[in-house]
Protein backbone atom coordinates (compact mmCIF):
# COMPACT_ATOMS: atom_id res chain seq x y z
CA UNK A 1 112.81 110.87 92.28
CA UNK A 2 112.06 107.71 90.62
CA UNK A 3 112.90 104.42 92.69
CA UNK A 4 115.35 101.93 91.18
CA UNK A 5 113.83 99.21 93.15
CA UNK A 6 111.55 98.98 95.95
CA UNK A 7 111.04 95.52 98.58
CA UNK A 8 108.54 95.26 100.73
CA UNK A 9 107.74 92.59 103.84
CA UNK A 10 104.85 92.57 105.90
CA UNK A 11 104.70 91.59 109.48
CA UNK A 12 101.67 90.33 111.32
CA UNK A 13 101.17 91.43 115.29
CA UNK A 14 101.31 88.22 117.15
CA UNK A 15 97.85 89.18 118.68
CA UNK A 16 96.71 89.78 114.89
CA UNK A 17 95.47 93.12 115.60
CA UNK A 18 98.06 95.09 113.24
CA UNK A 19 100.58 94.53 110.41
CA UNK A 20 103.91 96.54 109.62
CA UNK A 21 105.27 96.92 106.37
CA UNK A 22 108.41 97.96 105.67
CA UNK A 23 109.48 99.03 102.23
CA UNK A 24 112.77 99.82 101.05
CA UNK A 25 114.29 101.56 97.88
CA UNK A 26 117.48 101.93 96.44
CA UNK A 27 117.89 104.45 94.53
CA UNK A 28 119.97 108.08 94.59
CA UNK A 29 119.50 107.71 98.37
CA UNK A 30 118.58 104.34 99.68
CA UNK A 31 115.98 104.22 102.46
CA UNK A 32 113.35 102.36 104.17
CA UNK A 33 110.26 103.17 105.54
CA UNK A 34 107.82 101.40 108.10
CA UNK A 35 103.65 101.57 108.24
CA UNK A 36 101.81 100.58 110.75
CA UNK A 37 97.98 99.32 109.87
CA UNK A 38 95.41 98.72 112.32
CA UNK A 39 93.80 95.25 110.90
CA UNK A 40 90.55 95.36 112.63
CA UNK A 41 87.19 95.61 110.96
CA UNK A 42 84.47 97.89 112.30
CA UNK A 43 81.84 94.62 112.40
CA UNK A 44 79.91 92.75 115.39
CA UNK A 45 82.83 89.78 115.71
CA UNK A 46 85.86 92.50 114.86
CA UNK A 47 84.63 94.48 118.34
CA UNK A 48 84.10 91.26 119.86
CA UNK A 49 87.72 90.16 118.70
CA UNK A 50 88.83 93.15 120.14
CA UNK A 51 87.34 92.95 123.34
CA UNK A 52 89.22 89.36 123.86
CA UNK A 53 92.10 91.20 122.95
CA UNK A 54 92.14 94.25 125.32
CA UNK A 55 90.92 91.53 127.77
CA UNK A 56 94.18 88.95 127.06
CA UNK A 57 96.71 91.41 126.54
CA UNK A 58 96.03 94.70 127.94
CA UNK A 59 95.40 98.22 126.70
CA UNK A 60 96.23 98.62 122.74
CA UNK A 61 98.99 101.07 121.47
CA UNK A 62 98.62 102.10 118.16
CA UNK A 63 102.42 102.19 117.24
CA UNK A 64 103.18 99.25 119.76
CA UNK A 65 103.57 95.38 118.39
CA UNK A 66 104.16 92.06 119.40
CA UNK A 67 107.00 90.53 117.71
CA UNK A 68 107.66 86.78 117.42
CA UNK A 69 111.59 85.80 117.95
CA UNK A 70 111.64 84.77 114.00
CA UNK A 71 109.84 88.11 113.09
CA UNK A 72 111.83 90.39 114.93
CA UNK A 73 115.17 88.60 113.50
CA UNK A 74 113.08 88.72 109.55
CA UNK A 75 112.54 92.41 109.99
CA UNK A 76 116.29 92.91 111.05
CA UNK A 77 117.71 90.70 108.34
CA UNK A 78 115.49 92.96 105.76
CA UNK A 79 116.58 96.38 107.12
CA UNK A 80 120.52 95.09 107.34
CA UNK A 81 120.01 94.50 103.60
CA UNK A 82 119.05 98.63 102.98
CA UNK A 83 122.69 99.93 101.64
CA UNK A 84 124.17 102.43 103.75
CA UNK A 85 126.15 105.09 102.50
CA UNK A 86 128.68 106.88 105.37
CA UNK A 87 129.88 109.88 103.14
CA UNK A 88 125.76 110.98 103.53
């Protein structure tokens, strides 16, 4: 099925360890999806970056992120735009 249109926005953890992208499409049935990457680099200062991490904010969970107020509302305002059909 060939996509219409697809949107995507990307959202940064506010510890900077992952980003989320969420894509939409609209097309015979309009959906979104969301991806979760892990951001950090196998190198010396990414494991050291890391470290500071676990030690700041705890043990790391791989679908788990830190949301700013603005983000949170910016990812809500982009899936409220993904049309919604009720008769599905």
């Amino acid at each position: 099925m060939k996509a219409i249109w697809e949107k995507s926005i990307y959202i940064s953890c506010e510890c900077g360890c992952d980003v989320m992208r969420i894509t939409k499409w609209e097309d015979q049935d309009p959906s979104a999806s969301l991806c979760i990457f892990k951001s950090s680099g196998s190198g010396f200062w990414s494991k050291v970056k890391h470290a500071w991490q676990y030690l700041k904010y705890g043990e790391f969970y791989y679908n788990d992120m830190m949301l700013t107020a603005e983000d949170a509302h910016r990812m809500a305002e982009f899936l409220k735009s993904v049309p919604y059909n009720e008769e599905a």
